[in-house]
Protein backbone atom coordinates (compact mmCIF):
# COMPACT_ATOMS: atom_id res chain seq x y z
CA UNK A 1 -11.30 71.38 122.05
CA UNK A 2 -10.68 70.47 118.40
CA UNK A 3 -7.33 72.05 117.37
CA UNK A 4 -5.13 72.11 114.70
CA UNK A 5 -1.44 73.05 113.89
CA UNK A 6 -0.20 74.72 111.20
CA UNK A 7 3.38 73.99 110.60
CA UNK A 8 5.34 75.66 107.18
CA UNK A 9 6.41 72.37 105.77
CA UNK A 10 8.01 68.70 107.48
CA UNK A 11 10.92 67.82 105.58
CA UNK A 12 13.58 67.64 108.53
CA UNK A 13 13.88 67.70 111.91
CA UNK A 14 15.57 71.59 113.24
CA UNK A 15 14.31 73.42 115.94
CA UNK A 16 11.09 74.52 114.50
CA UNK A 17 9.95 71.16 114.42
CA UNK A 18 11.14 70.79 118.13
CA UNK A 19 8.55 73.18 118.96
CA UNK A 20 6.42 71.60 116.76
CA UNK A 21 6.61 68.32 119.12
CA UNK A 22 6.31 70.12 122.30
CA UNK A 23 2.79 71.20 120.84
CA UNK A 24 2.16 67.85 119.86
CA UNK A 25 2.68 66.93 123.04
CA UNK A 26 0.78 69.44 124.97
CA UNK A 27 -2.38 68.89 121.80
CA UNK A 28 -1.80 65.08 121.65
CA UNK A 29 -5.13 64.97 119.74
CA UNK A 30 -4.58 67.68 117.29
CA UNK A 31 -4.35 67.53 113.38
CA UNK A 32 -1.25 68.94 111.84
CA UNK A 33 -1.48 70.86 108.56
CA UNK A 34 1.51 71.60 106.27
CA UNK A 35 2.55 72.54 102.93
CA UNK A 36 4.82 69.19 101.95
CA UNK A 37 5.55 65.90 104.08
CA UNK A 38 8.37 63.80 103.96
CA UNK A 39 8.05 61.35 106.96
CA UNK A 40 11.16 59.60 105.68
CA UNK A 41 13.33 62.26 106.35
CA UNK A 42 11.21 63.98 109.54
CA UNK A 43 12.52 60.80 111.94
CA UNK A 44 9.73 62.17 114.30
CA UNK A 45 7.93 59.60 116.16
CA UNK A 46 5.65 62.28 118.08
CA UNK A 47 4.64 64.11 115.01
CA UNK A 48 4.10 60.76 112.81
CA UNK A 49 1.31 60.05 115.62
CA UNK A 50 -0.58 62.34 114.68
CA UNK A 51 -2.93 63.01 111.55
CA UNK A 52 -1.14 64.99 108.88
CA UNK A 53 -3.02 66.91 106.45
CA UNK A 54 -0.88 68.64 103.33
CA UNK A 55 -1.53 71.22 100.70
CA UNK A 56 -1.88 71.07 97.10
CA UNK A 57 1.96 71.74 96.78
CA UNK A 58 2.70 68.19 98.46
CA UNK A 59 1.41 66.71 95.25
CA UNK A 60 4.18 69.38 92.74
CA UNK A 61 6.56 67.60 91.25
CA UNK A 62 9.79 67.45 93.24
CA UNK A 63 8.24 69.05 96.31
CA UNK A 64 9.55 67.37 98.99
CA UNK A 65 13.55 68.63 98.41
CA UNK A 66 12.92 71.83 96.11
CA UNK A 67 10.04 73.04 98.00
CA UNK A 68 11.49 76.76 97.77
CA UNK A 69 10.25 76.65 94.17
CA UNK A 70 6.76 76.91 95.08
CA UNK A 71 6.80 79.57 97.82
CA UNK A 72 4.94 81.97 95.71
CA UNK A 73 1.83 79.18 95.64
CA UNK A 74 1.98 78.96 99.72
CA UNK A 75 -0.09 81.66 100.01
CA UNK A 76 -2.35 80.36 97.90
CA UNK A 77 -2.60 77.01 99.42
CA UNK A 78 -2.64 77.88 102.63
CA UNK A 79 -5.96 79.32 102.06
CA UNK A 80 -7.80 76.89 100.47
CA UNK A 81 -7.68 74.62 103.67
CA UNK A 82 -10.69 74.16 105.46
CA UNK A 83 -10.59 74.85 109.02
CA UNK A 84 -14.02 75.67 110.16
CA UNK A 85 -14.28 72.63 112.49
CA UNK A 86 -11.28 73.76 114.89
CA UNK A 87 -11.80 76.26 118.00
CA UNK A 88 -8.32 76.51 118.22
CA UNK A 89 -5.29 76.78 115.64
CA UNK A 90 -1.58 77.16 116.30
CA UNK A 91 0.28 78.20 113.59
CA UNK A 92 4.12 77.90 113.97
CA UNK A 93 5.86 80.25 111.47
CA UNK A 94 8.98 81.38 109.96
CA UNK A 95 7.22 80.10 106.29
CA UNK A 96 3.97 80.34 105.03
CA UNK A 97 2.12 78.99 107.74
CA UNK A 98 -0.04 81.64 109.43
CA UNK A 99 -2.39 83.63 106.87
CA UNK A 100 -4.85 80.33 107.28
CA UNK A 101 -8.33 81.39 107.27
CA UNK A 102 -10.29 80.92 110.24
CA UNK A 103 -14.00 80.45 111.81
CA UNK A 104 -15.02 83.95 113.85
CA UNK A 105 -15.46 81.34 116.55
CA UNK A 106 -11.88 80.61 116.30
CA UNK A 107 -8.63 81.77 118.02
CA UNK A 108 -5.26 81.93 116.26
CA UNK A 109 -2.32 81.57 118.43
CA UNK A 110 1.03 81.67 116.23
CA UNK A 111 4.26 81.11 118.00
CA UNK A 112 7.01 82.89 115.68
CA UNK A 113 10.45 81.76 115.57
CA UNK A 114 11.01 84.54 113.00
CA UNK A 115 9.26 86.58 110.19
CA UNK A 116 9.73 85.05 106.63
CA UNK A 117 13.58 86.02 106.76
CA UNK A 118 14.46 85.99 102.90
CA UNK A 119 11.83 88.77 102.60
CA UNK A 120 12.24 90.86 105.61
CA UNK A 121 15.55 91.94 106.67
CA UNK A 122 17.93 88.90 105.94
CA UNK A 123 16.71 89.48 102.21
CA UNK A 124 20.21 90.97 101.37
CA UNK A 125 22.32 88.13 102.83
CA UNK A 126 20.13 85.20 101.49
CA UNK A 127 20.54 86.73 97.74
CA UNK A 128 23.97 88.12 98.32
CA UNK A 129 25.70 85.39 96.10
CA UNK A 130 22.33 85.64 93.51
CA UNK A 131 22.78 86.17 89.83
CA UNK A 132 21.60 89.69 88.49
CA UNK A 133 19.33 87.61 86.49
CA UNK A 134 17.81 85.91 89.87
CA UNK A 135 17.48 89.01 91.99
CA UNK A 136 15.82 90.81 89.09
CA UNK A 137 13.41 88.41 89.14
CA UNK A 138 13.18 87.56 92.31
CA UNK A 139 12.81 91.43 92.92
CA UNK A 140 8.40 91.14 92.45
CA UNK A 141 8.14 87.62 93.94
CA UNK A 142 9.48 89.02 97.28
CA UNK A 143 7.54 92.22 97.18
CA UNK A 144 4.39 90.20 97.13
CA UNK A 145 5.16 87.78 99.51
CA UNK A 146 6.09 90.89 102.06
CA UNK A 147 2.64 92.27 101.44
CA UNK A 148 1.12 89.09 101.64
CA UNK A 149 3.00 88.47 104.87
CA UNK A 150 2.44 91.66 106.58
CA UNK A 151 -1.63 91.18 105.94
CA UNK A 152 -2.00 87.68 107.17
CA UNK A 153 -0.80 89.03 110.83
CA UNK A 154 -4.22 90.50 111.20
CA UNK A 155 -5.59 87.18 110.97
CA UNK A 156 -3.84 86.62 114.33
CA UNK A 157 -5.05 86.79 117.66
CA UNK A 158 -1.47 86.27 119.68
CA UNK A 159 1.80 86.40 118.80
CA UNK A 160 4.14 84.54 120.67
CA UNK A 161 7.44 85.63 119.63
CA UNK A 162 10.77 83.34 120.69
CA UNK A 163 12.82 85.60 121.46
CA UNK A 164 13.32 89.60 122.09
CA UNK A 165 15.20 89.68 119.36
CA UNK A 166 12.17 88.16 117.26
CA UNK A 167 9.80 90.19 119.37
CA UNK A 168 11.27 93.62 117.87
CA UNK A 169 10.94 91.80 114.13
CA UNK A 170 7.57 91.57 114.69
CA UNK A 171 6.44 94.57 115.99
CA UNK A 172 8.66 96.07 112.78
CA UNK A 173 7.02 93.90 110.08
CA UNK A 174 3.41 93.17 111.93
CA UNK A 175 3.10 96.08 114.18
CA UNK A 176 1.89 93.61 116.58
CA UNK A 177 2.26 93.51 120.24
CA UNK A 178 3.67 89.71 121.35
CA UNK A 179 4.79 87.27 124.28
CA UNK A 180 8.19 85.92 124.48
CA UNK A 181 8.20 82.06 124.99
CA UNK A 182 11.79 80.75 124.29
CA UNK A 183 11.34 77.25 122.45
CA UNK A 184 12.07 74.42 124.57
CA UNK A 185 15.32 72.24 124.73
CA UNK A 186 16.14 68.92 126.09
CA UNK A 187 18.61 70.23 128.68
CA UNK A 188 18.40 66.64 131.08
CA UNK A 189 19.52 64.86 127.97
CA UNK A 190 23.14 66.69 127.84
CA UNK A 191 26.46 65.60 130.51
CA UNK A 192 28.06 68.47 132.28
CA UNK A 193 30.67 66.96 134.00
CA UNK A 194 32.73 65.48 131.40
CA UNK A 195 36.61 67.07 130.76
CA UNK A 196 37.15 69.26 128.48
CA UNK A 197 39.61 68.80 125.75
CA UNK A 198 41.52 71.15 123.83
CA UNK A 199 39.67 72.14 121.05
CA UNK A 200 37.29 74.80 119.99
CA UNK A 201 33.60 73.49 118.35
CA UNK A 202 31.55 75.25 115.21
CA UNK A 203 28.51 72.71 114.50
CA UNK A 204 24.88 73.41 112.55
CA UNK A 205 24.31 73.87 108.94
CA UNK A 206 27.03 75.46 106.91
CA UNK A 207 25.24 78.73 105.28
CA UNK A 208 25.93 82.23 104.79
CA UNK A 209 24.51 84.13 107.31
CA UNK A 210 25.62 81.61 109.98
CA UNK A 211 29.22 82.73 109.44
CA UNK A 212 31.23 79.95 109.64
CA UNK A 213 34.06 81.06 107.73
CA UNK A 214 34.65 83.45 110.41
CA UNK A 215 35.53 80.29 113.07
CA UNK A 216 37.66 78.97 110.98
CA UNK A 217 39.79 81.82 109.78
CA UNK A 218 39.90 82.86 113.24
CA UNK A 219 41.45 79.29 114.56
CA UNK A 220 43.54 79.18 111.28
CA UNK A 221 44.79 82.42 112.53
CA UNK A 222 45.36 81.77 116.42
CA UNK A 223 46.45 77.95 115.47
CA UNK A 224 43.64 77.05 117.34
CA UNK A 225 41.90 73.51 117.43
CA UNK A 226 38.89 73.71 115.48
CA UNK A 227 36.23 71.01 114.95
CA UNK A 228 33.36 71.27 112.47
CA UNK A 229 30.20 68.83 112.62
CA UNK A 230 27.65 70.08 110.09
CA UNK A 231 26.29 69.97 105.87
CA UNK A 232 25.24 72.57 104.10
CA UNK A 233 25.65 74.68 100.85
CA UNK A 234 29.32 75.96 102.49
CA UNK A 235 30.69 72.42 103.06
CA UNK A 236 33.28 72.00 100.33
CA UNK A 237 34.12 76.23 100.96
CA UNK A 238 34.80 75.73 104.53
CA UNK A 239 36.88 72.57 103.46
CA UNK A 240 39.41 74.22 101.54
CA UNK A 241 39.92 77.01 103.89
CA UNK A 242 40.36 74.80 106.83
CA UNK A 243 44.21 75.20 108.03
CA UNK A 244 46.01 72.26 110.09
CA UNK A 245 44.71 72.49 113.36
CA UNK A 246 40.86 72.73 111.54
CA UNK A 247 39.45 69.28 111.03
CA UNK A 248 35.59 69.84 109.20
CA UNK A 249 33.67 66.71 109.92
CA UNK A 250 30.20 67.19 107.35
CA UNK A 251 26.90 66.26 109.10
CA UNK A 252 27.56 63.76 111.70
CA UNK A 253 24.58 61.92 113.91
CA UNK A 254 23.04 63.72 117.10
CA UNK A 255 25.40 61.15 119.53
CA UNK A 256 28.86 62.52 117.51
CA UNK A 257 27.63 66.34 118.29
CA UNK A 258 26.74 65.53 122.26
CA UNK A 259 29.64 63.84 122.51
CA UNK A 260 31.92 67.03 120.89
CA UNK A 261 29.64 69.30 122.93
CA UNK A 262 30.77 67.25 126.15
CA UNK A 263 33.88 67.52 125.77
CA UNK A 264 34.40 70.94 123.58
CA UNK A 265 36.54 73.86 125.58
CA UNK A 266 33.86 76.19 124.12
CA UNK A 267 31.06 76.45 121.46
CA UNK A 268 32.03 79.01 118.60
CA UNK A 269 28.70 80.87 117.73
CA UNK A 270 29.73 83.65 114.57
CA UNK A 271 26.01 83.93 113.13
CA UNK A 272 23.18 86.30 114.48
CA UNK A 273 20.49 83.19 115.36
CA UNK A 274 16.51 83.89 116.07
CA UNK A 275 16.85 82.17 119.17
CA UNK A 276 19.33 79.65 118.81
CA UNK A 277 18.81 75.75 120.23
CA UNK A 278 22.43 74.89 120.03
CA UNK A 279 24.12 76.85 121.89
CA UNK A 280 21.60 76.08 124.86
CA UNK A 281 22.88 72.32 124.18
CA UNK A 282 26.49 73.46 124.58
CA UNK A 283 25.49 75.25 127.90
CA UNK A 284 23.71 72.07 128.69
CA UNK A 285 26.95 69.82 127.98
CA UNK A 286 28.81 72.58 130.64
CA UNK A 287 30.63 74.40 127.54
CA UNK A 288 30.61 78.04 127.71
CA UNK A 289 29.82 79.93 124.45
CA UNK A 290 31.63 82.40 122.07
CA UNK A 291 29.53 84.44 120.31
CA UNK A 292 28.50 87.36 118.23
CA UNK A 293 26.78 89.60 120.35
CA UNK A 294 23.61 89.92 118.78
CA UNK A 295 19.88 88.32 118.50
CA UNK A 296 18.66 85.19 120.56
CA UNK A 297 22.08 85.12 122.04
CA UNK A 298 21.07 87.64 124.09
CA UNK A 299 18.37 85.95 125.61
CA UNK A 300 19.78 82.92 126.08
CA UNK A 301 23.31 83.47 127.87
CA UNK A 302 24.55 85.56 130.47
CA UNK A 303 27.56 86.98 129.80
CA UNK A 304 31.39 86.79 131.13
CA UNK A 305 29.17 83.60 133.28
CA UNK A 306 27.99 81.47 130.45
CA UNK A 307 29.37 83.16 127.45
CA UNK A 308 31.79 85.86 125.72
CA UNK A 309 30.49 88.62 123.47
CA UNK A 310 32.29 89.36 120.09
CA UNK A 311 31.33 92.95 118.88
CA UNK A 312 31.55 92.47 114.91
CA UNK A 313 30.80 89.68 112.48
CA UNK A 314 34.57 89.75 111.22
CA UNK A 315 37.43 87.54 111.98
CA UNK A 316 39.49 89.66 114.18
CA UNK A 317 36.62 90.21 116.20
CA UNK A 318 36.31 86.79 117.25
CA UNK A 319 40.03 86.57 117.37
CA UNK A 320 39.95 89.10 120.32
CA UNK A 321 37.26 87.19 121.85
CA UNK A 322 39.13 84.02 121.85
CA UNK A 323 42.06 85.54 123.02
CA UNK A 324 39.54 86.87 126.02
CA UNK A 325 38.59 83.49 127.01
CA UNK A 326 42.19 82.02 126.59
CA UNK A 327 43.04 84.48 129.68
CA UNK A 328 40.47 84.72 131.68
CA UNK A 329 37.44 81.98 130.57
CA UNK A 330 34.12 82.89 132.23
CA UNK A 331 33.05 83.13 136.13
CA UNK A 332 31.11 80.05 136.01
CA UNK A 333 31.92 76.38 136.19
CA UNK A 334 30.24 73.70 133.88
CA UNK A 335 27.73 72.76 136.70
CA UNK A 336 26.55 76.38 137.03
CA UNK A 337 26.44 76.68 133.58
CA UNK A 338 24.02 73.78 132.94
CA UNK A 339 21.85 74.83 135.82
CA UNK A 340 21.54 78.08 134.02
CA UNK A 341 19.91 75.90 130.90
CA UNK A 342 16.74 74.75 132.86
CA UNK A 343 15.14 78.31 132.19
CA UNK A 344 14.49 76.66 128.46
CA UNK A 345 13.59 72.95 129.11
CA UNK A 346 10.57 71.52 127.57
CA UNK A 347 8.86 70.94 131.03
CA UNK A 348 8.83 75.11 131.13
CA UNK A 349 7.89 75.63 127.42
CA UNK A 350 5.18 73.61 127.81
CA UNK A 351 3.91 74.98 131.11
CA UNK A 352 4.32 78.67 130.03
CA UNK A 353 2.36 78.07 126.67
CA UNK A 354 -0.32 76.42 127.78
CA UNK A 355 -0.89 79.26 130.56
CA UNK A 356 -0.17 81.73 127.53
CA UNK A 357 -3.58 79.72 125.48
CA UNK A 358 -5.79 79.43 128.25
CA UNK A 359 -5.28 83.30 128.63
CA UNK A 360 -6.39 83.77 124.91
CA UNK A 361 -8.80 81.33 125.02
């Protein structure tokens, strides 16, 4: 069957494009469409394999590190590609990548790892630091692209949602019924049986709504070990805040983070995640988690066995948490842990969403 995948845009490797592979390799013959390219900075052997097929906004000027700019012409470009040919397209959202338009004869499976979250309900905390002048403006832009958004789902025929958590989004924004299919991880690739050492670990991209500034106030607080492995807008911020026992690292290479995550007394987790790959690796590497208690957590832990709730997105909160775990830790040990982490390896995303096609199909 000739199928394509529509993916928002290929400009790094995260966990959408994770999913993205797994696809790949369950469609190893299908075309890939997406609004800008950069195989330079993808480092995806599985995806480079395959034919990849870009919009009009590929060509923009700058496009392939300010492609933000042209959201408002994703819409746009999306449909003006032609997919009459393919029986079968999977669209993989959280951008513009699933108002495509489509043959009759055609089914439309779109796996969502979240509604477009900068105009659904993270709007507030992505434009909480926004000039008046830039949320005035943006003000229109984001109205349209919500319509726009909310429209396209009719030109669905399954949702596969990755989490409850993203399951509720879309029956808010979509009013659309949907599977849950948690994205797949790598879990065989992690080592559970390493020691621990005596530090706490807060790794991923430094941004707002991630919260990292909560971790580290709470360690400089406790006079906790903290170490920080990640980039991001918040890098320099999270620097200067940073008491003794806090050493921030920047973006390090995958080996530094498995190695951390090996050895790590537990993974710090302040941000409400869609799903959340990491702190599946963490369980994976036998560390037990410390985390907000909210979202794709919820789905992906077990708590007081694999990980400890915190109750508010505030410092104290996770200070109380910490203090938790310092006492008591959780009921599980490393190896039971890491068991717990084959419910989302590749092996079952791959089995489960193929079943999940053939159904539509």
């Amino acid at each position: 069957m000739k199928t394509a995948i529509v993916h928002y845009w290929l400009c790094n490797r995260r966990g959408g494009e994770r999913v993205l592979e797994a696809l790949c390799e369950l469609f190893p013959q299908a075309d890939i469409f997406t609004h800008v390219y950069d195989p330079e900075q993808l480092d995806s052997p599985i995806i480079q394999r395959h034919n990849v097929h870009t919009t009009f906004v590929n060509r923009l000027p700058f496009a392939k590190t300010k492609y933000q700019w042209y959201l408002p012409l994703m819409p746009l470009a999306l449909e003006q590609l032609d997919l009459r040919d393919y029986k079968l397209i999977l669209s993989s959202e959280s951008g513009p990548a699933k108002g495509v338009l489509v043959s009759p004869n055609s089914r439309h499976v779109c796996y969502c790892h979240s509604p477009m979250r900068y105009v659904w309900d993270m709007q507030p905390e992505y434009f909480a630091n926004a000039s008046i002048v830039k949320k005035v403006l943006a003000a229109p832009l984001l109205h349209y692209l919500r319509m726009w958004d909310a429209s396209t789902a009719n030109r669905v025929d399954s949702f596969v949602a990755n989490s409850s958590c993203i399951q509720r989004r879309i029956e808010l924004c979509y009013r659309r019924e949907s599977t849950v299919i948690h994205p797949p991880v790598d879990v065989n690739d992690f080592d559970p049986t390493r020691s621990r050492d005596d530090f706490y670990l807060l790794a991923g991209e430094l941004v707002p709504y991630k919260k990292p500034e909560l971790a580290v106030a709470a360690c400089n607080a406790l006079g906790k070990k903290l170490v920080v492995i990640g980039g991001g807008p918040m890098v320099e911020s999270i620097r200067s805040m940073a008491g003794p026992t806090v050493q921030v690292m920047g973006r390090q290479p995958f080996s530094v983070l498995k190695d951390h995550l090996a050895r790590c007394k537990a993974l710090l987790f302040p941000g409400m995640e869609d799903f959340g790959i990491l702190p599946v690796e963490a369980m994976a590497s036998g560390a037990p988690v410390i985390a907000y208690g909210n979202g794709g957590i919820l789905d992906s832990t077990v708590p007081d066995k694999t990980a400890i709730y915190f109750a508010e997105q505030t410092s104290q909160s996770l200070e109380e948490a910490i203090r938790l775990f310092e006492a008591k830790g959780v009921h599980w040990t490393a190896q039971e842990i890491a068991a717990h982490t084959q419910h989302f390896s590749r092996q079952r995303f791959i089995t489960e969403m193929d079943a999940h096609i053939r159904s539509v199909l």
